[in-house]
C-alpha atoms as a PDB file:
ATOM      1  CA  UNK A   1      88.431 164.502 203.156  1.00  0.00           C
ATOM      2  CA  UNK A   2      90.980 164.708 200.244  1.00  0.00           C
ATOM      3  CA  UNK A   3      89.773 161.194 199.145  1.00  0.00           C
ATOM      4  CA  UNK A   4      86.176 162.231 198.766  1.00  0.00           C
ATOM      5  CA  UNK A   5      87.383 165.677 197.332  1.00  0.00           C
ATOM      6  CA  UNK A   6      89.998 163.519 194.683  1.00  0.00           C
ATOM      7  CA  UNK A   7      86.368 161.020 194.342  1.00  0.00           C
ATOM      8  CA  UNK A   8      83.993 163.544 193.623  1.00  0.00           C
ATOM      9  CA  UNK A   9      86.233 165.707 191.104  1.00  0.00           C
ATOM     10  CA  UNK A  10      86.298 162.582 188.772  1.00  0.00           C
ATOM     11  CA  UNK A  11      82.687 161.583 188.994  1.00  0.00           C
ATOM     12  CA  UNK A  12      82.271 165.353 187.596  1.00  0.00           C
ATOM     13  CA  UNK A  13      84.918 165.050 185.208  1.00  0.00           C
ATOM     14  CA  UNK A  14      85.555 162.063 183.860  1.00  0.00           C
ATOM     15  CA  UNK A  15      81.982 161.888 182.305  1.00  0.00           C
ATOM     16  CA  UNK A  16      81.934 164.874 180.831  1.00  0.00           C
ATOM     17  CA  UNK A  17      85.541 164.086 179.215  1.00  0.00           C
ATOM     18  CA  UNK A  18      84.011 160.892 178.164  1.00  0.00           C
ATOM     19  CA  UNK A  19      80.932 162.671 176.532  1.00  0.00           C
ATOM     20  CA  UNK A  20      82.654 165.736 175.031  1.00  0.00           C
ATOM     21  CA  UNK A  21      85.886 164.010 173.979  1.00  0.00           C
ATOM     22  CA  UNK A  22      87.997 166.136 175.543  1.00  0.00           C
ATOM     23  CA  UNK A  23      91.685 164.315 175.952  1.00  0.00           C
ATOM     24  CA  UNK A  24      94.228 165.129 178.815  1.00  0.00           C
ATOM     25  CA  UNK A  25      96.956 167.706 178.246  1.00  0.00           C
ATOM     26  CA  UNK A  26      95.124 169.543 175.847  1.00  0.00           C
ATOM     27  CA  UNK A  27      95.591 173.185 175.195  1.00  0.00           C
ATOM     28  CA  UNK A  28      92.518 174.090 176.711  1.00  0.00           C
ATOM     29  CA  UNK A  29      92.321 174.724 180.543  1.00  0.00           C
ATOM     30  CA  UNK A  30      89.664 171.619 181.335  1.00  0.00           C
ATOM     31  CA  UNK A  31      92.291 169.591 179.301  1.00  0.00           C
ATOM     32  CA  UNK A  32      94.736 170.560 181.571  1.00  0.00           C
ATOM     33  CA  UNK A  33      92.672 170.069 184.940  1.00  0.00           C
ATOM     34  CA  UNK A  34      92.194 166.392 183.421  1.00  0.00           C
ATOM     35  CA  UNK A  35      95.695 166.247 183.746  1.00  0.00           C
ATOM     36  CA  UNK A  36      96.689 167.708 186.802  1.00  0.00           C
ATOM     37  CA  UNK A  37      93.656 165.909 188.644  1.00  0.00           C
ATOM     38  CA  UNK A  38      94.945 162.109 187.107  1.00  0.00           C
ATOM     39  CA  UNK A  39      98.559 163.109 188.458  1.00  0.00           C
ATOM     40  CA  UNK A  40      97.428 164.175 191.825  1.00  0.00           C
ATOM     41  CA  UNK A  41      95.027 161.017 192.358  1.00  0.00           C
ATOM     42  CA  UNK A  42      97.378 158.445 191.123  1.00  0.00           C
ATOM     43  CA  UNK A  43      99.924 159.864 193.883  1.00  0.00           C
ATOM     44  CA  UNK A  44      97.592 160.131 196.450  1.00  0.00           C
ATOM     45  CA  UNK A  45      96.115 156.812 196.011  1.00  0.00           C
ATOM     46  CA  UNK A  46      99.336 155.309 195.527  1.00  0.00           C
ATOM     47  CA  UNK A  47      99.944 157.200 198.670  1.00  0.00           C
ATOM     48  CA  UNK A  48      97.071 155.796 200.536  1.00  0.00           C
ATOM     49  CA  UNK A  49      98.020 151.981 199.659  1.00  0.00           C
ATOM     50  CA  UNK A  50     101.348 152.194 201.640  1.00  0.00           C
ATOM     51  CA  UNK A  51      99.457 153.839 204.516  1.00  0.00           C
ATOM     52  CA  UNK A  52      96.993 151.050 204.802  1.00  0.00           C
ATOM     53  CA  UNK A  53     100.061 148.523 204.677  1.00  0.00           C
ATOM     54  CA  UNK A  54     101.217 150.751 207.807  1.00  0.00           C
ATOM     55  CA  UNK A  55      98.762 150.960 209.992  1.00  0.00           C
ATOM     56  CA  UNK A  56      97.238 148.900 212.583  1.00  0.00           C
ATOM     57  CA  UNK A  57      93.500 147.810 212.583  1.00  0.00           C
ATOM     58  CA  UNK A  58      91.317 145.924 215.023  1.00  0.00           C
ATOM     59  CA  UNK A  59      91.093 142.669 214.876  1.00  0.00           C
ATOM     60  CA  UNK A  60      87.715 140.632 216.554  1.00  0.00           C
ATOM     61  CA  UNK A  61      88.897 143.577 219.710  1.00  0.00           C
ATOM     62  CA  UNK A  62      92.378 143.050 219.639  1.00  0.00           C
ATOM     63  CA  UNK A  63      94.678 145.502 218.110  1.00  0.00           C
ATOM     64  CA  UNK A  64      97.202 144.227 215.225  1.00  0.00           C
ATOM     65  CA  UNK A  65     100.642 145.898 214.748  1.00  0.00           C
ATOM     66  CA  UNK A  66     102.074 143.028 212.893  1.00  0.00           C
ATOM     67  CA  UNK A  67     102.541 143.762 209.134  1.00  0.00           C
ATOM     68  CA  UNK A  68     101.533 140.019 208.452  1.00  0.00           C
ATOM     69  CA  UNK A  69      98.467 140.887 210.396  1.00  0.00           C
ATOM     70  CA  UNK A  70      97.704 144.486 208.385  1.00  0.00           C
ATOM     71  CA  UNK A  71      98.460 142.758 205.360  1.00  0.00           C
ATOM     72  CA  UNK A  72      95.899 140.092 206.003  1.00  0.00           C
ATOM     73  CA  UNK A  73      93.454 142.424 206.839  1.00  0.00           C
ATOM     74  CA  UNK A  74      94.061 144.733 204.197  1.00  0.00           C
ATOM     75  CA  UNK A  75      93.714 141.803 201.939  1.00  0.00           C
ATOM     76  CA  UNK A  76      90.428 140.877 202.865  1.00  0.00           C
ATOM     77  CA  UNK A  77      89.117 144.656 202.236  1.00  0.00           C
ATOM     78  CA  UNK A  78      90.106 147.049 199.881  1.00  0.00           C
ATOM     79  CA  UNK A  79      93.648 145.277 198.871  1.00  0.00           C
ATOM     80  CA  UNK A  80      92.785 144.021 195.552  1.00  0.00           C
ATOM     81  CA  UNK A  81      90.445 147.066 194.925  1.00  0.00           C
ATOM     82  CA  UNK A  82      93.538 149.513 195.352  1.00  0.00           C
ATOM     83  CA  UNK A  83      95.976 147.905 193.452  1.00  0.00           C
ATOM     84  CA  UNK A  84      93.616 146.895 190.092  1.00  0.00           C
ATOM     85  CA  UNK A  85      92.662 150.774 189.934  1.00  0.00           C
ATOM     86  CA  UNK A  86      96.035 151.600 190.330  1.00  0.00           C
ATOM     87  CA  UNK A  87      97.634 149.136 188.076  1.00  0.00           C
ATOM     88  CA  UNK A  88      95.191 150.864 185.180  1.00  0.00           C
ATOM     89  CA  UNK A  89      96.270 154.185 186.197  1.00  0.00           C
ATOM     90  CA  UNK A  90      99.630 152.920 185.707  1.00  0.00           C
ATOM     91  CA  UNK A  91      99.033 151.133 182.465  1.00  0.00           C
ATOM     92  CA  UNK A  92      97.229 154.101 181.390  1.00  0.00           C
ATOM     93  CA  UNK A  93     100.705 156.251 181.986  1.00  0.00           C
ATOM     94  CA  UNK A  94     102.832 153.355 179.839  1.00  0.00           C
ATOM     95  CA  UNK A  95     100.262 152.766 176.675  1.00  0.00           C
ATOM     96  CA  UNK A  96     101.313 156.293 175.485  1.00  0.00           C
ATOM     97  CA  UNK A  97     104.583 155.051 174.414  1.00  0.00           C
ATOM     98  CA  UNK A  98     103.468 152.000 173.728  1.00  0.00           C
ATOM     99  CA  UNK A  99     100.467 151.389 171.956  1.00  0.00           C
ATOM    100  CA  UNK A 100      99.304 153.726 168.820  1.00  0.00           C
ATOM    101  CA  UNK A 101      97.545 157.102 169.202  1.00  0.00           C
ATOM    102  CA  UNK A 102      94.020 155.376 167.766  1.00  0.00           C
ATOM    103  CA  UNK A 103      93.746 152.581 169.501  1.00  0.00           C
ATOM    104  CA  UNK A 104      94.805 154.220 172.636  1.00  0.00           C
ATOM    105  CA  UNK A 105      92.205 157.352 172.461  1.00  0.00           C
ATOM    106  CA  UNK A 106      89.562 154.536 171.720  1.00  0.00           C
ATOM    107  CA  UNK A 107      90.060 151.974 173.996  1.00  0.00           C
ATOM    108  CA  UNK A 108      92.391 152.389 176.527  1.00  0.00           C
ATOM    109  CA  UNK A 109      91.993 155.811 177.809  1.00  0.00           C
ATOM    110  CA  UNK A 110      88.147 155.346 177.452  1.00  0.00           C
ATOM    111  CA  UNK A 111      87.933 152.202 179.294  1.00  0.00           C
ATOM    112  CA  UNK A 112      90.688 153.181 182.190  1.00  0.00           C
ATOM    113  CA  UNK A 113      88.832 156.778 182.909  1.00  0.00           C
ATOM    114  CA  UNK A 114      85.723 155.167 183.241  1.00  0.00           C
ATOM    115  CA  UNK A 115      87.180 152.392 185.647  1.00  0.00           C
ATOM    116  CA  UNK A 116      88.696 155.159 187.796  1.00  0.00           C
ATOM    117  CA  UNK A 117      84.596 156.319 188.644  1.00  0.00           C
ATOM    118  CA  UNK A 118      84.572 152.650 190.849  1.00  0.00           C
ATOM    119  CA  UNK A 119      86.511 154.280 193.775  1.00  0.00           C
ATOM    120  CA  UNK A 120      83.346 155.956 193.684  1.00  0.00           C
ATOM    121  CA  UNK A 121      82.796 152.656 196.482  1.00  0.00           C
ATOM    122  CA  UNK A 122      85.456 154.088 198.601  1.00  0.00           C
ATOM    123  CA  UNK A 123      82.817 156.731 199.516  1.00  0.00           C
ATOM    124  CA  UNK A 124      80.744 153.864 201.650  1.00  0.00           C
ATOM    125  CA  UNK A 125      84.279 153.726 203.925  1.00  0.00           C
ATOM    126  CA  UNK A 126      84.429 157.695 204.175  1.00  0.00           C
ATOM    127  CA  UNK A 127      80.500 157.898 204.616  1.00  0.00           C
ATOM    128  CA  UNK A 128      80.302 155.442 207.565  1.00  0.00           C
ATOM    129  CA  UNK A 129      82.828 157.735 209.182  1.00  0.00           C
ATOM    130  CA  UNK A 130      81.105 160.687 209.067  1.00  0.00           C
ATOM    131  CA  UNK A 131      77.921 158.871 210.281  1.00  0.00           C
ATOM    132  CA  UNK A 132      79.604 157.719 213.558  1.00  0.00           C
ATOM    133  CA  UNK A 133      81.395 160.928 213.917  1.00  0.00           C
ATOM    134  CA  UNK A 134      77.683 162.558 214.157  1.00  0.00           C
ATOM    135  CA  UNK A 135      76.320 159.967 216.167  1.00  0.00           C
ATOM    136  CA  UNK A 136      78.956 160.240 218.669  1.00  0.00           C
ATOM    137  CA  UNK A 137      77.978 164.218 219.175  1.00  0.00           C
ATOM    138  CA  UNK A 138      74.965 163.367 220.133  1.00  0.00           C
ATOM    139  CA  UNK A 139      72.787 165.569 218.055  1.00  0.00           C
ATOM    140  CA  UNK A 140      70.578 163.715 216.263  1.00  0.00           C
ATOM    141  CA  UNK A 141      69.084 166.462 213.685  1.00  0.00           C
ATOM    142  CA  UNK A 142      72.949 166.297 212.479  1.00  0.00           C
ATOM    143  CA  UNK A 143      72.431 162.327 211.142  1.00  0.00           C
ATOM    144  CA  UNK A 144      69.359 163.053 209.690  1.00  0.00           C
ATOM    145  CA  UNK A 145      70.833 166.208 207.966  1.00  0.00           C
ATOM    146  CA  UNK A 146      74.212 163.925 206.258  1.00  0.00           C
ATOM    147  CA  UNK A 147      71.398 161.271 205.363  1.00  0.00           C
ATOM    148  CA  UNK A 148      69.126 164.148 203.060  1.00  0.00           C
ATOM    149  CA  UNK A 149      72.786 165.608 202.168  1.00  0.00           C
ATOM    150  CA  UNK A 150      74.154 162.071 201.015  1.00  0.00           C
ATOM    151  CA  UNK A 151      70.582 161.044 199.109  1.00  0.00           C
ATOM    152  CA  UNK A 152      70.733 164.238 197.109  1.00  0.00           C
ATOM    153  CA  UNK A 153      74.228 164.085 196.046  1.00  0.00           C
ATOM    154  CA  UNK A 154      73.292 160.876 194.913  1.00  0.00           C
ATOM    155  CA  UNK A 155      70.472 162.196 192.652  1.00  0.00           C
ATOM    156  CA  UNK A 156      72.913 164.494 191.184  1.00  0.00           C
ATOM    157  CA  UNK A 157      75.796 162.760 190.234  1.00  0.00           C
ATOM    158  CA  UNK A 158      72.913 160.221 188.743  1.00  0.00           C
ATOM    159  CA  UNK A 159      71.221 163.315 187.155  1.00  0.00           C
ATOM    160  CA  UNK A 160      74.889 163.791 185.625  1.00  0.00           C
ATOM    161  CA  UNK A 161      75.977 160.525 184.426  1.00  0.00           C
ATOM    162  CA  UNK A 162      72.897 160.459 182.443  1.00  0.00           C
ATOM    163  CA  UNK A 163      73.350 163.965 180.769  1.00  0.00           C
ATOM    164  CA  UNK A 164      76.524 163.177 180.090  1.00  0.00           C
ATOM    165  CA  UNK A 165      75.245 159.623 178.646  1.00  0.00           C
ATOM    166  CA  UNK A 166      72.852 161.789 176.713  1.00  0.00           C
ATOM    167  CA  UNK A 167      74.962 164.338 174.889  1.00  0.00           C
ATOM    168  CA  UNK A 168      77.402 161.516 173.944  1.00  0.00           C
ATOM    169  CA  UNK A 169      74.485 158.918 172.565  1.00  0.00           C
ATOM    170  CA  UNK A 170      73.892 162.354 170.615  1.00  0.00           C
ATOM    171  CA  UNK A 171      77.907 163.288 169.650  1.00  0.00           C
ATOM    172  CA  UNK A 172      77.974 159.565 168.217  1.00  0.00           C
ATOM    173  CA  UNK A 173      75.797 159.951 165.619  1.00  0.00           C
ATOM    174  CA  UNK A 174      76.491 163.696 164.806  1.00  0.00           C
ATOM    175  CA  UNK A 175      79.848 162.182 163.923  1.00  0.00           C
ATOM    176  CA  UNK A 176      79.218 159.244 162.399  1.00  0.00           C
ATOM    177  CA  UNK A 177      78.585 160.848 158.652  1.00  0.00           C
ATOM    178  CA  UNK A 178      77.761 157.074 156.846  1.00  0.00           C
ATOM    179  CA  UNK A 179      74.574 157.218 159.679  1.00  0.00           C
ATOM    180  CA  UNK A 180      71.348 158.378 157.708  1.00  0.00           C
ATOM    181  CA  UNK A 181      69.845 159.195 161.503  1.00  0.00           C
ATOM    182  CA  UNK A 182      69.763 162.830 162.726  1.00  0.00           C
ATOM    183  CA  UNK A 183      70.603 163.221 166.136  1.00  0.00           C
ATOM    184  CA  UNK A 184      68.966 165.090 168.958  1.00  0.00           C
ATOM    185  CA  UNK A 185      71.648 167.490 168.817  1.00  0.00           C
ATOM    186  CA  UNK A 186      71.338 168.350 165.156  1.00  0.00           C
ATOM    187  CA  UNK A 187      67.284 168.990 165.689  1.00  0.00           C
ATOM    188  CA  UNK A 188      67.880 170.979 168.713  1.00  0.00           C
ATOM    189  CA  UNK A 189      70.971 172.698 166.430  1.00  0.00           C
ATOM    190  CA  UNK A 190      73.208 172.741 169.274  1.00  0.00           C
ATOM    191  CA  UNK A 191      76.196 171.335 167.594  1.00  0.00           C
ATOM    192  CA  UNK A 192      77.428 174.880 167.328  1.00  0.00           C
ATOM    193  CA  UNK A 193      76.659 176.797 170.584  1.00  0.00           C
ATOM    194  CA  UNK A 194      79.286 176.547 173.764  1.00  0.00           C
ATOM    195  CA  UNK A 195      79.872 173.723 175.788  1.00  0.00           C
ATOM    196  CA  UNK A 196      78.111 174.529 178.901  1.00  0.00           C
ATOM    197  CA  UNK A 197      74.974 175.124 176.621  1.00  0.00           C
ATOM    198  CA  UNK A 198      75.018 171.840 175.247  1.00  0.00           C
ATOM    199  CA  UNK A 199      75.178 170.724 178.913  1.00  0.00           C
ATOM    200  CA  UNK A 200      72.049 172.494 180.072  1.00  0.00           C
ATOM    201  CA  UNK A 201      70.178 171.181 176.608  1.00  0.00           C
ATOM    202  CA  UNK A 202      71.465 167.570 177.752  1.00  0.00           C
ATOM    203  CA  UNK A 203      70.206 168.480 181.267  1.00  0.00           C
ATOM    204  CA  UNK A 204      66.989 169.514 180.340  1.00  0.00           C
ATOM    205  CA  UNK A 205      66.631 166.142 178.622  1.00  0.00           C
ATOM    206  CA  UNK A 206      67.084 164.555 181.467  1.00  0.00           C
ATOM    207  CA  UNK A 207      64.791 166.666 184.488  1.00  0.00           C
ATOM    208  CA  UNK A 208      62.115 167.183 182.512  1.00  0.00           C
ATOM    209  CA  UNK A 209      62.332 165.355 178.701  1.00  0.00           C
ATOM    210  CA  UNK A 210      59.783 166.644 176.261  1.00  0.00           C
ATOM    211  CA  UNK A 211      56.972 165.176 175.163  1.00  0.00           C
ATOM    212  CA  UNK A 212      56.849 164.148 172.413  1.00  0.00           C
ATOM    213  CA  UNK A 213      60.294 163.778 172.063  1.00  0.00           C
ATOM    214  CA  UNK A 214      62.384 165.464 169.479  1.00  0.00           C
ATOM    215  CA  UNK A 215      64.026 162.399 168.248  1.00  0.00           C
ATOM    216  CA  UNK A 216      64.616 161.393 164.652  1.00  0.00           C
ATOM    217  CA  UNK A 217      62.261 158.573 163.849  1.00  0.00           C
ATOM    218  CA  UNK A 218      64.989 156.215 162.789  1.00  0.00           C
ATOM    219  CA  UNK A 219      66.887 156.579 165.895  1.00  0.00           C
ATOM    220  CA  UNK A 220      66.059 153.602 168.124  1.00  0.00           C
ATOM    221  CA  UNK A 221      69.743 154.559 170.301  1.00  0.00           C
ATOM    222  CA  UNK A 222      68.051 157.607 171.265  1.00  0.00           C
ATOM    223  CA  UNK A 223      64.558 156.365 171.868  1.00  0.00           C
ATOM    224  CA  UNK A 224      65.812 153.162 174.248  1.00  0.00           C
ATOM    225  CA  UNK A 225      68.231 155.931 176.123  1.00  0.00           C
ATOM    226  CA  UNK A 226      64.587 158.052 176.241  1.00  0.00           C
ATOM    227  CA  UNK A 227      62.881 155.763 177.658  1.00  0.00           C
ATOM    228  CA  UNK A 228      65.533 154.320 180.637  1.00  0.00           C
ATOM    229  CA  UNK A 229      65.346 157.937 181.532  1.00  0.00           C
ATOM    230  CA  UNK A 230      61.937 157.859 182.376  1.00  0.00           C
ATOM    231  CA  UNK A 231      62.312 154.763 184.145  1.00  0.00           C
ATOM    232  CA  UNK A 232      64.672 156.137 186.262  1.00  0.00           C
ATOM    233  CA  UNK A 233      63.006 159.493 187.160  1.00  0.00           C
ATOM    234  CA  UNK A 234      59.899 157.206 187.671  1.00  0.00           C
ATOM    235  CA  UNK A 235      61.396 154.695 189.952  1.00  0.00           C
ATOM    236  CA  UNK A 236      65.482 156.156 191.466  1.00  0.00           C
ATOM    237  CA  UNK A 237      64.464 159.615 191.566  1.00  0.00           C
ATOM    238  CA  UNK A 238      60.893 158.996 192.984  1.00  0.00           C
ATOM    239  CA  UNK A 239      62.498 156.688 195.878  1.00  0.00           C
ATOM    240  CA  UNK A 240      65.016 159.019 196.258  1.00  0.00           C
ATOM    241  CA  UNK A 241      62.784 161.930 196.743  1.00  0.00           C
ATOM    242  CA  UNK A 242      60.230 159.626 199.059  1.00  0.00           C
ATOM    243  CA  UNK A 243      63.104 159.099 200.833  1.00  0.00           C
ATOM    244  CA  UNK A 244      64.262 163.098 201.524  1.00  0.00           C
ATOM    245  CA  UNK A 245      60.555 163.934 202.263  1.00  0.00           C
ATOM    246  CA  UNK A 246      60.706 161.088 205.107  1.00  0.00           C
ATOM    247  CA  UNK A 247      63.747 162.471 206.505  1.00  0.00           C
ATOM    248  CA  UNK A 248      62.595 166.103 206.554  1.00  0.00           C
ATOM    249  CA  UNK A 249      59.173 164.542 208.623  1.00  0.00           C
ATOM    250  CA  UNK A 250      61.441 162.967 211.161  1.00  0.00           C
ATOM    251  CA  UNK A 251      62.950 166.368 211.359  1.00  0.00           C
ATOM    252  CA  UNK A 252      60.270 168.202 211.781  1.00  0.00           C
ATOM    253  CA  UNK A 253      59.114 165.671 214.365  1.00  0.00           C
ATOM    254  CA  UNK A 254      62.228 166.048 216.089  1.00  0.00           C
ATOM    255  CA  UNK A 255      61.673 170.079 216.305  1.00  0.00           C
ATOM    256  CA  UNK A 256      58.096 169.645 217.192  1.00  0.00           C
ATOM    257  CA  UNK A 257      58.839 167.140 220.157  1.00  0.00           C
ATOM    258  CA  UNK A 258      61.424 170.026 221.682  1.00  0.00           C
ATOM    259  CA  UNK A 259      58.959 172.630 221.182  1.00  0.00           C
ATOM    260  CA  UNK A 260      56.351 170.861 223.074  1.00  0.00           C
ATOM    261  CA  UNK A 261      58.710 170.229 225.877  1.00  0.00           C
ATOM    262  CA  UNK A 262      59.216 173.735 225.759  1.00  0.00           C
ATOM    263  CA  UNK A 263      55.886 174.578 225.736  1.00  0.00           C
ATOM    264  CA  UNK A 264      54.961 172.283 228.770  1.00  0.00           C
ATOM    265  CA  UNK A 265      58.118 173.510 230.925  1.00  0.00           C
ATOM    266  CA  UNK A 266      56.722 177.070 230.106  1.00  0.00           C
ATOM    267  CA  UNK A 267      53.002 176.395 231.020  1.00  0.00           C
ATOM    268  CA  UNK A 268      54.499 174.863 234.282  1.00  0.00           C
ATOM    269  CA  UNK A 269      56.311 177.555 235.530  1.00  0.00           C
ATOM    270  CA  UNK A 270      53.634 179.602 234.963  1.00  0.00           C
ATOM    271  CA  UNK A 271      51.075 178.543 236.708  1.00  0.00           C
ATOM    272  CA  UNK A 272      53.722 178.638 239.499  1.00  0.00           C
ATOM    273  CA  UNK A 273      53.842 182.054 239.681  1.00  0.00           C
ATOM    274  CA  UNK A 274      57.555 181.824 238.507  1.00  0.00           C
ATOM    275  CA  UNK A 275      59.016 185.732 237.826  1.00  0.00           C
ATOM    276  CA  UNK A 276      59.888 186.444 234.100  1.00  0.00           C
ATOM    277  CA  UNK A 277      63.297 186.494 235.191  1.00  0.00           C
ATOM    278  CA  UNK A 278      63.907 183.682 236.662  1.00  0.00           C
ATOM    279  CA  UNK A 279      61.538 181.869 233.266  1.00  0.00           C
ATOM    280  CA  UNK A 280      64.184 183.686 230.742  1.00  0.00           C
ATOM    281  CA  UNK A 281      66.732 181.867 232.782  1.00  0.00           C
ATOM    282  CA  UNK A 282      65.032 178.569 232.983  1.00  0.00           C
ATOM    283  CA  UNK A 283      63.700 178.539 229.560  1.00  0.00           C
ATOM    284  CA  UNK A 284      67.541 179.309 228.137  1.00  0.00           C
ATOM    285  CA  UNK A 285      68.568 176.314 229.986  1.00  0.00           C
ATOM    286  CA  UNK A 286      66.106 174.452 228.169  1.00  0.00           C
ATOM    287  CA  UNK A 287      67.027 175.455 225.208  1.00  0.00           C
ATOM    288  CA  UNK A 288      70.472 174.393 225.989  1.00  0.00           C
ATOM    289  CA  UNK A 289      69.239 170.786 226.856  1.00  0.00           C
ATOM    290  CA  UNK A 290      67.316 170.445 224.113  1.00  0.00           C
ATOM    291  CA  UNK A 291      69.752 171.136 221.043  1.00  0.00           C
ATOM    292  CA  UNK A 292      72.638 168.871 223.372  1.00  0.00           C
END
C-alpha cells in the first residue's frame, strides 16, 4: 500500500512539475512536497531492494531460503528494474554538485523525473495482489468492482499526462520569444491567471477540445498534439469506457441472477403456505447466502 501510495503521488506530480517548471526545494509549498516526496521514495525503494534480497520466494513449489536462490530469482524479475531507477535517483542527488545549474535543470532533472513515472509497472505486481486477495473472499461483485476501479484510474492518470503534455507544448512557445507562433495559452490569455486555472483550461482541452480549435495557424506542435488527442479519446478512452459499461452489465447480471433466486425461493414458500415468520427468517438466510 505505501508503494502504490509513493507510485501514484509521482504520476500526479511529476507531470505537472514537468509542465509548469516547478523545481524541487523551492520556496513554494508544491516545491517543497517535490522534495519531501523524492526523499521519502528514494528511501523506501532503496528500502524495498534489500527486502526483496531477504526474503524467500517459491520456486516451481518449493520454497527458497538461500540468498543465492533469492538473488537468482530476484534477478530474473524486478532486479535490474530496481536498481536502474534507483541508480538515477542517486545520480540525480550527485549532479547538483557536479554538473552546472543549466544543464542540470534541462537535462538531467527532466529526464530522471520522468524515468521515475516507469515504477508506474510496479503497479501490475501490487494489482495482481489485490485481485487474488478478492478472489480468495469469494465475492465476486468485489473483482468486478477493482476491475471498473483500476480501468478508470487508468483513464485519469491518461486524461492527466496529456493535460499536462498540453499546457507544456503551450509554456514552450509562450517562452520561446524568437518563435513568431502564438500559443494556445496566449489566445486563451491564461498566461496570467493561477495555476490550477491553467490546469482546468489544459483539461478542458483535453475532455472535450473545441472545435474549431483555437490554435495559431502557424503552429503545427499544437495542431499534431490536437489531433493525437482525438485519437486517443476516439480509440483509449472509447475502449476504456466499452470496457466499464461491460463490467457494470456483468454486475447487474450478477444482482439480477440473486434476485431471481430470491424471487423463486419466495414464490416457493408461498405457495406452501409457509407463515410470514418463518419467510422473514428464511428469506434473511438467503440473503446471507447470496452476498457470501
Amino acid at each position: 500500500m505505501v508503494a502504490m501510495t509513493l507510485i501514484f503521488g509521482d504520476t500526479v506530480t511529476l507531470p505537472l512539475a514537468l509542465a509548469w517548471d516547478v523545481q524541487m526545494g523551492g520556496p513554494d509549498a508544491f516545491s517543497q512536497l517535490l522534495q519531501v516526496s523524492f526523499w521519502v521514495s528514494l528511501t523506501f525503494w532503496s528500502s524495498d531492494l534489500l527486502m526483496n534480497l531477504n526474503t524467500a520466494t517459491y520456486r516451481r513449489g518449493v520454497l527458497v531460503t538461500s540468498r543465492l536462490g533469492i538473488l537468482v530469482s530476484y534477478a530474473r524479475g524486478w532486479l535490474l528494474f530496481d536498481v536502474c531507477l534507483l541508480t538515477f535517483d542517486a545520480f540525480y542527488v550527485g549532479s547538483s554538485a557536479s554538473v552546472s545549474s543549466e544543464l542540470r535543470l534541462l537535462r538531467v532533472t527532466r529526464i530522471l523525473r520522468l524515468l521515475r513515472l516507469l515504477r508506474m509497472l510496479k503497479l501490475t505486481k501490487v494489482n495482481s495482489i489485490i485481485e487474488e486477495t478478492a478472489a480468495n473472499s469469494g465475492r465476486q461483485w468485489v473483482t468486478v468492482v477493482i476491475a471498473i476501479t483500476n480501468t478508470s484510474i487508468a483513464m485519469i492518470f491518461c486524461a492527466h499526462v496529456l493535460t499536462c503534455m498540453w499546457y507544456w507544448v503551450g509554456r514552450t512557445l509562450t517562452d520561446d520569444v524568437t518563435s513568431p507562433v502564438v500559443s494556445w495559452i496566449e489566445l486563451a490569455e491564461a498566461q496570467s491567471v493561477a495555476g490550477w486555472v491553467q490546469y482546468l483550461h489544459a483539461m478542458r482541452w483535453i475532455i472535450n477540445s473545441p472545435s474549431p480549435p483555437l490554435i495559431d495557424a502557424a503552429s503545427g506542435v499544437e495542431r499534431g498534439l490536437d489531433i493525437l488527442v482525438s485519437v486517443f479519446v476516439i480509440a483509449v478512452m472509447g475502449s476504456a469506457i466499452s470496457k466499464i459499461s461491460g463490467t457494470i452489465a456483468e454486475l447487474r447480471a450478477m444482482n439480477e441472477a440473486r434476485d431471481r433466486r430470491r424471487r423463486e425461493v419466495r414464490q416457493y414458500l408461498s405457495s406452501q403456505h409457509v407463515s410470514f415468520e418463518l419467510v422473514s427468517r428464511i428469506m434473511r438466510f438467503v440473503d446471507y447466502r447470496c452476498s457470501t
